[in-house]
C-alpha atoms as a PDB file:
ATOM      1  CA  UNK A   1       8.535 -14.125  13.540  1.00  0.00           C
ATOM      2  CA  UNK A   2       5.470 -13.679  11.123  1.00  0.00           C
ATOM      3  CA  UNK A   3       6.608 -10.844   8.214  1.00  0.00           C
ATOM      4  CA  UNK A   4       3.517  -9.584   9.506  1.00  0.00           C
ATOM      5  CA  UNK A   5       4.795  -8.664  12.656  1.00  0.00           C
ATOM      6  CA  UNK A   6       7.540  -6.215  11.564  1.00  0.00           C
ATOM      7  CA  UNK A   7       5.008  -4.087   9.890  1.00  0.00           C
ATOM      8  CA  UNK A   8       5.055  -0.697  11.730  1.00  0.00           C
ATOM      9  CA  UNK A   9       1.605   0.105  12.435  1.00  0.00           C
ATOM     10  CA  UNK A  10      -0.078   2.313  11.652  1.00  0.00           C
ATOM     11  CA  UNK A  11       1.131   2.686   8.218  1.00  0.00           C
ATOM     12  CA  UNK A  12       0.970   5.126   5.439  1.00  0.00           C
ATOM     13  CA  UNK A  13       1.693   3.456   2.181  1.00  0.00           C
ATOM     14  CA  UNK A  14       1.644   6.336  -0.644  1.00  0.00           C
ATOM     15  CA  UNK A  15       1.464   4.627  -4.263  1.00  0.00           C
ATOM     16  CA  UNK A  16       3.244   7.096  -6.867  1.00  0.00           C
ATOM     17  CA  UNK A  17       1.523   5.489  -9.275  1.00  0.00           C
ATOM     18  CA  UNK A  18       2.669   7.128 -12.746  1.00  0.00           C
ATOM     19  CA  UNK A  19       2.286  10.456 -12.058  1.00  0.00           C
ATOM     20  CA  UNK A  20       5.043  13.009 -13.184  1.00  0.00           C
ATOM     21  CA  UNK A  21       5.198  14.310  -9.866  1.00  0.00           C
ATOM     22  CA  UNK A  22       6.239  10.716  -8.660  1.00  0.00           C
ATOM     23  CA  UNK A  23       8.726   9.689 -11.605  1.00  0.00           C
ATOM     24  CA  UNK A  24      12.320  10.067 -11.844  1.00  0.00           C
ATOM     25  CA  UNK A  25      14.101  12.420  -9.894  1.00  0.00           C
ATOM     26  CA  UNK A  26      10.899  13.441  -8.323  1.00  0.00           C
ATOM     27  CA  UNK A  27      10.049  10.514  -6.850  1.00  0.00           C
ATOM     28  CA  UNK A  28      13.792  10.126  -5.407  1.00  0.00           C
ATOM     29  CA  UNK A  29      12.395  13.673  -4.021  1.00  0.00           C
ATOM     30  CA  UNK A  30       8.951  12.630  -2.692  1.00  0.00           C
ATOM     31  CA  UNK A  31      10.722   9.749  -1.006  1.00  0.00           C
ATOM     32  CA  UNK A  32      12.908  11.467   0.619  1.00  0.00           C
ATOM     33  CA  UNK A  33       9.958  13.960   1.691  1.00  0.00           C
ATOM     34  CA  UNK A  34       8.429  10.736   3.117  1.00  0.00           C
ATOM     35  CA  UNK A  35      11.456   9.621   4.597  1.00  0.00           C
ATOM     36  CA  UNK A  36      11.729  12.705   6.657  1.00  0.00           C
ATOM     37  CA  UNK A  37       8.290  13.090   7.588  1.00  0.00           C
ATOM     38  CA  UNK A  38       8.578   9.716   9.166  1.00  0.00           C
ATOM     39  CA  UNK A  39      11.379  10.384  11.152  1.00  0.00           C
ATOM     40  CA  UNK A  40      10.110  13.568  12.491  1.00  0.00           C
ATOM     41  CA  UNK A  41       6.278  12.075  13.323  1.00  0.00           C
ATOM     42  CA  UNK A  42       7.276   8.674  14.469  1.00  0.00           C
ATOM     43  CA  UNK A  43       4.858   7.417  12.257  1.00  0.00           C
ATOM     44  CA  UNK A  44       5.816   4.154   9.443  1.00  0.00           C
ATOM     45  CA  UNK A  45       5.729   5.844   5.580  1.00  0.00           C
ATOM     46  CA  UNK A  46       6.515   3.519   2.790  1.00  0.00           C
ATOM     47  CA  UNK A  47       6.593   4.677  -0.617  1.00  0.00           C
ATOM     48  CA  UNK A  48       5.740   2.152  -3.892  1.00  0.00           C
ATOM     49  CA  UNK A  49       7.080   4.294  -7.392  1.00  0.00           C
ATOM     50  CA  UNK A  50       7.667   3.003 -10.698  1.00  0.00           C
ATOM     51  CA  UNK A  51       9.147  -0.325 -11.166  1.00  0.00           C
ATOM     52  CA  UNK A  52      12.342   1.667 -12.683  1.00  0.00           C
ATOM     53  CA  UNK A  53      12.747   3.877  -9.610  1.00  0.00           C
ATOM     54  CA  UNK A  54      12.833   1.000  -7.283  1.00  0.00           C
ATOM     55  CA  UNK A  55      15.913   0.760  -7.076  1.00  0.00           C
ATOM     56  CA  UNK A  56      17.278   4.058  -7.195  1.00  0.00           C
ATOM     57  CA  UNK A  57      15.019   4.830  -4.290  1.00  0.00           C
ATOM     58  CA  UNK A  58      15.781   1.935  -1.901  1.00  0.00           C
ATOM     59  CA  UNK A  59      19.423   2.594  -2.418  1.00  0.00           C
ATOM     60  CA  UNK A  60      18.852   5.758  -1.174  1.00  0.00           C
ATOM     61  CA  UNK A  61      16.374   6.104   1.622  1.00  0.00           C
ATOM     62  CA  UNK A  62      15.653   3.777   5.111  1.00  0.00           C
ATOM     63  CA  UNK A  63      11.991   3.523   4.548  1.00  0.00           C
ATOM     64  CA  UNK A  64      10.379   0.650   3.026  1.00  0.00           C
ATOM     65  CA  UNK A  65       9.696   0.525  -0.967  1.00  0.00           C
ATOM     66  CA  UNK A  66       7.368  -1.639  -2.416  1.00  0.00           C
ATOM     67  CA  UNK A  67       6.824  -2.149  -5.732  1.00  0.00           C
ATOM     68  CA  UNK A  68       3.406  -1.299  -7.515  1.00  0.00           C
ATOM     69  CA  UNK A  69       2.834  -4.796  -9.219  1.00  0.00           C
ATOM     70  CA  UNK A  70       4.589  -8.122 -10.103  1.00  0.00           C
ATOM     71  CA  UNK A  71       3.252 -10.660 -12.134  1.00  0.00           C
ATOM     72  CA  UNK A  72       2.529 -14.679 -11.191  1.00  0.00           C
ATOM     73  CA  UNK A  73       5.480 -15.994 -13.063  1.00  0.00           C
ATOM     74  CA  UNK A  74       8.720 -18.142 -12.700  1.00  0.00           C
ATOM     75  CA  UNK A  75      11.970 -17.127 -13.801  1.00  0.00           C
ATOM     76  CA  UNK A  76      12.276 -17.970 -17.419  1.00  0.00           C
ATOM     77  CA  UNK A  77      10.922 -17.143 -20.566  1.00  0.00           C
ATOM     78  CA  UNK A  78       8.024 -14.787 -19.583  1.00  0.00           C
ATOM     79  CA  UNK A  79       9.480 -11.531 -21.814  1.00  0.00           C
ATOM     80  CA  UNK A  80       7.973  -8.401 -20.375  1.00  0.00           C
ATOM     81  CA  UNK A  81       6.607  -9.310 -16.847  1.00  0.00           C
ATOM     82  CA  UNK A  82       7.746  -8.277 -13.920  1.00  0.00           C
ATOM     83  CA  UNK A  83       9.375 -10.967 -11.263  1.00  0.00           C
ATOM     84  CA  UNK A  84       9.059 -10.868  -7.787  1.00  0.00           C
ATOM     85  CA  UNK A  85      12.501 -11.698  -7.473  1.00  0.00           C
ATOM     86  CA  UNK A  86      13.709  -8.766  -8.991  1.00  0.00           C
ATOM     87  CA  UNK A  87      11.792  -6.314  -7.780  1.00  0.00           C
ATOM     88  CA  UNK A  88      13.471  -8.139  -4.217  1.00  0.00           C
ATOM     89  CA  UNK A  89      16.577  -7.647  -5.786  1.00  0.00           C
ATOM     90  CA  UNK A  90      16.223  -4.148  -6.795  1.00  0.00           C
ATOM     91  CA  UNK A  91      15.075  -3.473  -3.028  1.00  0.00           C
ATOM     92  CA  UNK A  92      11.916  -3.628  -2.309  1.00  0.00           C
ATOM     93  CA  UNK A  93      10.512  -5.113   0.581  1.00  0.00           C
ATOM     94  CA  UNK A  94       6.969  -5.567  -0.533  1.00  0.00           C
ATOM     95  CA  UNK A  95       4.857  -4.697  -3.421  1.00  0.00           C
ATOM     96  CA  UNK A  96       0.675  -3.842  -4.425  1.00  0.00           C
ATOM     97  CA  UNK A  97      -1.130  -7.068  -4.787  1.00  0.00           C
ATOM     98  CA  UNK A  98      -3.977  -6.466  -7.229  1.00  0.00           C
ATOM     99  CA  UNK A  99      -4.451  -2.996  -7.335  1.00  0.00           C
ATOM    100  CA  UNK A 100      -7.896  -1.628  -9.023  1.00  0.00           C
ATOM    101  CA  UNK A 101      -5.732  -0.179 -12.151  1.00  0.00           C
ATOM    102  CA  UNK A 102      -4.053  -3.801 -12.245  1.00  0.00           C
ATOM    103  CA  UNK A 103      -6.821  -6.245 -11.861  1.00  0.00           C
ATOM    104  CA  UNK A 104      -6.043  -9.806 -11.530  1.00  0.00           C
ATOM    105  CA  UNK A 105      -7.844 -12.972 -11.266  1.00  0.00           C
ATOM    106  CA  UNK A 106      -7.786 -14.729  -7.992  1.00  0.00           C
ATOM    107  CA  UNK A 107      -5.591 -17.838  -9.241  1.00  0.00           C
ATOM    108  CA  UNK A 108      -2.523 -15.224 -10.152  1.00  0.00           C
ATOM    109  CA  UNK A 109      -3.180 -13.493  -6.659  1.00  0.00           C
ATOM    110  CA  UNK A 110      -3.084 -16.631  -4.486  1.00  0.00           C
ATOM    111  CA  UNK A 111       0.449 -17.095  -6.697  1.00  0.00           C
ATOM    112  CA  UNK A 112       1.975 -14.124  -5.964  1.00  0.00           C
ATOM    113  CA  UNK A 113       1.116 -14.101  -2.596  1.00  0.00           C
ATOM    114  CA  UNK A 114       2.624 -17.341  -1.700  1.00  0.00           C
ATOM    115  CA  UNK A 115       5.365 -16.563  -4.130  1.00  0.00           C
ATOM    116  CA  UNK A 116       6.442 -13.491  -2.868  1.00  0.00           C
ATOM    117  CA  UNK A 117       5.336 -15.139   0.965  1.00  0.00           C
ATOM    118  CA  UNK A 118       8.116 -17.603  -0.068  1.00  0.00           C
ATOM    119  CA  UNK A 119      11.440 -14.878  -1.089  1.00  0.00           C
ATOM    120  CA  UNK A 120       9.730 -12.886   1.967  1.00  0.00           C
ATOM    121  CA  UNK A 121       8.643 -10.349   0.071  1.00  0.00           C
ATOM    122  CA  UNK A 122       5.579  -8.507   1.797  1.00  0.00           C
ATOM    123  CA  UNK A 123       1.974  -8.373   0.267  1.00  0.00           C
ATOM    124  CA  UNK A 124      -0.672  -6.001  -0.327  1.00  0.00           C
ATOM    125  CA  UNK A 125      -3.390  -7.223  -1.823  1.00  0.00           C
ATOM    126  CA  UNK A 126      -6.206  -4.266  -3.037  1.00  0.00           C
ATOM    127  CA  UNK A 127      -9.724  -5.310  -2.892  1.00  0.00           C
ATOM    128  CA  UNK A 128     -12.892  -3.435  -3.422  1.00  0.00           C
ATOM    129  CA  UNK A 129     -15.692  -5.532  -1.356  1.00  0.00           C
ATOM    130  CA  UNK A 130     -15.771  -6.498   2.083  1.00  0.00           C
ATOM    131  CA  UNK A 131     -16.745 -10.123   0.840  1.00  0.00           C
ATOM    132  CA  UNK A 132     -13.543 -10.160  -2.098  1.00  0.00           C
ATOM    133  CA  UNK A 133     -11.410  -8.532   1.250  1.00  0.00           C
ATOM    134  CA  UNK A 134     -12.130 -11.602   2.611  1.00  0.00           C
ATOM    135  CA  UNK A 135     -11.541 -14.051  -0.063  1.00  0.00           C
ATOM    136  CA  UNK A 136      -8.192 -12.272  -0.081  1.00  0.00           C
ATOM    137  CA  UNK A 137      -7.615 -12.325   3.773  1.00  0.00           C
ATOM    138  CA  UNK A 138      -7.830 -16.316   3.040  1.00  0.00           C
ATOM    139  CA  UNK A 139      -5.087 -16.685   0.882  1.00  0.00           C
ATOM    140  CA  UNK A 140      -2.485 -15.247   3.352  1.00  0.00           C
ATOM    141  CA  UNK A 141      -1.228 -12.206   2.357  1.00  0.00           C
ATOM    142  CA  UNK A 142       0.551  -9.355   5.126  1.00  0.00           C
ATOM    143  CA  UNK A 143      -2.320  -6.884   4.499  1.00  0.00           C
ATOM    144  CA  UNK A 144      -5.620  -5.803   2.626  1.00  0.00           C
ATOM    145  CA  UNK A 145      -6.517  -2.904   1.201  1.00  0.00           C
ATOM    146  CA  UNK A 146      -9.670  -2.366   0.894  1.00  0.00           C
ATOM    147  CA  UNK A 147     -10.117   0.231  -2.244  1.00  0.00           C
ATOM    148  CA  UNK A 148     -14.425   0.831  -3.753  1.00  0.00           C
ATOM    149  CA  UNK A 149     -12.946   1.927  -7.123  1.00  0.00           C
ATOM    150  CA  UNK A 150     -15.141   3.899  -7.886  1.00  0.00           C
ATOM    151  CA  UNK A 151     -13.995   6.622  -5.103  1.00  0.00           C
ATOM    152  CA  UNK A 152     -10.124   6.190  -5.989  1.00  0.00           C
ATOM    153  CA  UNK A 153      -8.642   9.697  -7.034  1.00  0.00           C
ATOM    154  CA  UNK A 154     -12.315  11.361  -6.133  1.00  0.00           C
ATOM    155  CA  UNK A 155     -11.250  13.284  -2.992  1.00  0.00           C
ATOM    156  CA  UNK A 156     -14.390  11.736  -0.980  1.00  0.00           C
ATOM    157  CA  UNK A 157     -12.674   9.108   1.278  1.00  0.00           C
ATOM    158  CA  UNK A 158     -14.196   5.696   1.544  1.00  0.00           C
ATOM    159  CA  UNK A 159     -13.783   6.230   5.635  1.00  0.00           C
ATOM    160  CA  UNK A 160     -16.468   8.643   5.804  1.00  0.00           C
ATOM    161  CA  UNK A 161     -18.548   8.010   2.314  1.00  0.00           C
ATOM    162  CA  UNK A 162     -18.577   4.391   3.167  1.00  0.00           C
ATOM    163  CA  UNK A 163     -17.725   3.524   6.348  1.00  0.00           C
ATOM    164  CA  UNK A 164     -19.417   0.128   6.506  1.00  0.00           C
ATOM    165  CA  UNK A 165     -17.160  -1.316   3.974  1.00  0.00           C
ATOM    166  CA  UNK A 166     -14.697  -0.680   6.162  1.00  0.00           C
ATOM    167  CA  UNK A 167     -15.763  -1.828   9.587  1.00  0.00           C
ATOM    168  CA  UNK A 168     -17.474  -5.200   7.489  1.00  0.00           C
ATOM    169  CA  UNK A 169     -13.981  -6.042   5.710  1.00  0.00           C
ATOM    170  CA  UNK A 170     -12.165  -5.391   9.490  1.00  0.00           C
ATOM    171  CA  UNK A 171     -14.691  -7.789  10.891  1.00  0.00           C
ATOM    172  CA  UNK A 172     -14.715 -10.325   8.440  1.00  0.00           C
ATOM    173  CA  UNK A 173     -11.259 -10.375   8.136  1.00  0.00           C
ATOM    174  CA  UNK A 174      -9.921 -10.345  11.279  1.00  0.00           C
ATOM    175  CA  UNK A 175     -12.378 -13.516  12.346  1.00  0.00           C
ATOM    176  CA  UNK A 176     -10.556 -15.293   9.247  1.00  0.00           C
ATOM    177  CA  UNK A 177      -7.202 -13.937   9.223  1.00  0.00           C
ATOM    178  CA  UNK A 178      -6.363 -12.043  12.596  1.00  0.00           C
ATOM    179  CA  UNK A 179      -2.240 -11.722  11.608  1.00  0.00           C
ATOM    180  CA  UNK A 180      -4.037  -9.994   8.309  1.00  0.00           C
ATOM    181  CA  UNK A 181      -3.333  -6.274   8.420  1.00  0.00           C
ATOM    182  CA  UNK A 182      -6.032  -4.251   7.129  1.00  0.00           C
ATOM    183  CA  UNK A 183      -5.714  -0.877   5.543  1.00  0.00           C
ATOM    184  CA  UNK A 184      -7.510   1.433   3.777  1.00  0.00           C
ATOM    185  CA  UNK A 185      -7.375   4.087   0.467  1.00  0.00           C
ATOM    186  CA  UNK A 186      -9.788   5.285  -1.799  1.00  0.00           C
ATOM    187  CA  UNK A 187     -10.020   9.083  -1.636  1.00  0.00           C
ATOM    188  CA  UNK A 188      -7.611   9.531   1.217  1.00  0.00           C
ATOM    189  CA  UNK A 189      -6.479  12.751   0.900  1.00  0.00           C
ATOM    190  CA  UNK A 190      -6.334  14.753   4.220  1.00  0.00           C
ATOM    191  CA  UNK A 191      -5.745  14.085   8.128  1.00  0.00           C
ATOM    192  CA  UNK A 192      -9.328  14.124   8.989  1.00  0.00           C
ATOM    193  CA  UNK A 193      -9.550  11.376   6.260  1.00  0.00           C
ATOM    194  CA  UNK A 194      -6.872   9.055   8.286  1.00  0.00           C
ATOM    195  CA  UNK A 195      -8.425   9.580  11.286  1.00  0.00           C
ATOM    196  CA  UNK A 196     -11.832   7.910  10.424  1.00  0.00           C
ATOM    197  CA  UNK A 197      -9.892   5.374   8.680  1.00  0.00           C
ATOM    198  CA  UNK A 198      -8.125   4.822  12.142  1.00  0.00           C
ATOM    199  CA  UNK A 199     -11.193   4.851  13.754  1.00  0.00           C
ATOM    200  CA  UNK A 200     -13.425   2.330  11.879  1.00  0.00           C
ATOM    201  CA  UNK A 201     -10.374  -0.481  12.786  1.00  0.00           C
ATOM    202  CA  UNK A 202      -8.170  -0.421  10.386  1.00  0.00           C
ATOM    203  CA  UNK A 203      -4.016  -0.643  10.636  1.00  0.00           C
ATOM    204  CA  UNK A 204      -3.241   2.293   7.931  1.00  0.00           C
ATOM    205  CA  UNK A 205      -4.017   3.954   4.903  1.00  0.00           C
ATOM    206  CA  UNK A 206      -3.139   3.380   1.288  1.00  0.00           C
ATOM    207  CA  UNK A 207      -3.321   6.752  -0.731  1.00  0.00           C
ATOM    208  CA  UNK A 208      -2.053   8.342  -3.679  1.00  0.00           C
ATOM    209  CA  UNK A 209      -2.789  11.981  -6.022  1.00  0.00           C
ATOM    210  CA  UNK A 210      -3.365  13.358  -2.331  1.00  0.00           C
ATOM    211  CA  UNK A 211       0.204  13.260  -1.695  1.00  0.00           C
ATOM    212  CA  UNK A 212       1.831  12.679  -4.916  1.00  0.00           C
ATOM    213  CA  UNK A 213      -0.287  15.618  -6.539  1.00  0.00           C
ATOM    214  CA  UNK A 214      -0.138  17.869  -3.658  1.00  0.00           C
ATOM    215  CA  UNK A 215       1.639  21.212  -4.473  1.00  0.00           C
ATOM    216  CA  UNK A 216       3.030  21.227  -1.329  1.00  0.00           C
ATOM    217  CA  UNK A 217       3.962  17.452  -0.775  1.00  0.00           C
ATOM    218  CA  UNK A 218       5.041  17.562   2.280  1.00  0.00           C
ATOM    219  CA  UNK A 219       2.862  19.632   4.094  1.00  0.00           C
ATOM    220  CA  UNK A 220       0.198  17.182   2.613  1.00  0.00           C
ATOM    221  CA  UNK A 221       2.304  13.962   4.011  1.00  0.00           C
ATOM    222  CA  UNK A 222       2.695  15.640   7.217  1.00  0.00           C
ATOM    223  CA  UNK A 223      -1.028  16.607   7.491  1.00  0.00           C
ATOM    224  CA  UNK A 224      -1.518  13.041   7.426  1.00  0.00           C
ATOM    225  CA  UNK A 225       1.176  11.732   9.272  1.00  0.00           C
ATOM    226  CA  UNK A 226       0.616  13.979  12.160  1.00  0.00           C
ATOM    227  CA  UNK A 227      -3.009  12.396  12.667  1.00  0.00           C
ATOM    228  CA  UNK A 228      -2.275   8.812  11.965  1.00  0.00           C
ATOM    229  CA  UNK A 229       0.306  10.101  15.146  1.00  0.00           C
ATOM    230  CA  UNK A 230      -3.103  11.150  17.135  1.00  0.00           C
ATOM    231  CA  UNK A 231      -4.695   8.090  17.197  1.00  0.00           C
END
């Protein structure tokens, strides 16, 4: 069975980035918020914190964890980076691929996605073109997130500012990588938000200060939940 195939769709993958609000004991908290709001709405929440609260949080909650970065590196003598391996270990099932704050070149993506392809370790590689989406789509990873930088932490969600983006990467992808899931973030921040996302074809969203930020967190996770639920 593709990995692919045992992603719940559609998905809402929050990134806690490094936020206060997401570190520590409060991102224990915040997962647990997510873990609840999943089991009440039916809907798939994963949760990606801090490399050091990986494990603290898969240990403790059923929802998937992914990590927010690994590097394209063997075990060994590579002081400082962070191996796919143990961020498997620690329990994650999956981690950020690329992410806008954690550029990479495309040589150290195609790596880690058929490294982490190989420990079966899920992907999700962040891309801010339709034309780079597909590049990525290419290479074989479990999903795409398509992310204009440039609207990330803005409030003004890519699925209404720029919906082509989103219906080109859908298309392009999914005539070069159908088993590619595609998602979406940049400025996701309310249900309304999710909706259009739904709507212009992708699979989920990938969002962030909306949730993690919120001062209610999980009225702001259930807000969105409860219309990726409506589609």
């Amino acid at each position: 069975m593709p990995r692919s195939s045992k992603i719940g769709t559609p998905l809402v993958l929050v990134n806690f980035k490094t936020y206060l609000e997401g570190t520590g004991a409060n991102a224990l908290r915040l997962a647990k918020i997510a873990e609840g709001v999943s089991s009440e709405t039916g809907i798939s929440i994963a949760v990606a914190p801090q490399l050091t609260d990986i494990r603290m949080i898969a240990d403790q909650v059923e929802i998937p964890v992914y990590a927010q970065h690994v590097d394209a590196v063997d075990a060994g003598a590579f002081t400082g980076h962070i191996l796919a391996e143990a961020v498997k270990d620690a329990g994650a099932t999956g981690t950020l691929v690329n992410h806008s704050e954690r550029r990479l070149k495309l040589s150290e993506i195609d790596d880690i996605v058929r490294r982490t392809g190989s420990i079966g370790l899920l992907s999700v590689v962040c891309t801010n073109t339709a034309a780079v989406s597909a590049a990525s789509a290419a290479l074989g990873p479990d999903m795409v997130a398509i992310e204009p930088p440039e609207l990330i932490g803005t409030g003004i969600a890519v699925s209404k500012a720029r919906p082509e983006i989103v219906t080109d990467t859908v298309s392009l992808i999914k005539k070069i990588a159908p088993q590619v899931i595609v998602l979406c973030g940049a400025g996701i921040t309310v249900g309304e938000d999710v909706k259009a996302a739904l709507k212009l074809g992708t699979e989920g969203v990938l969002l962030a200060s909306g949730v993690v930020r919120a001062k209610d967190q999980r009225k702001a996770l259930m807000d969105i939940a409860t219309a990726a639920a409506e589609k």
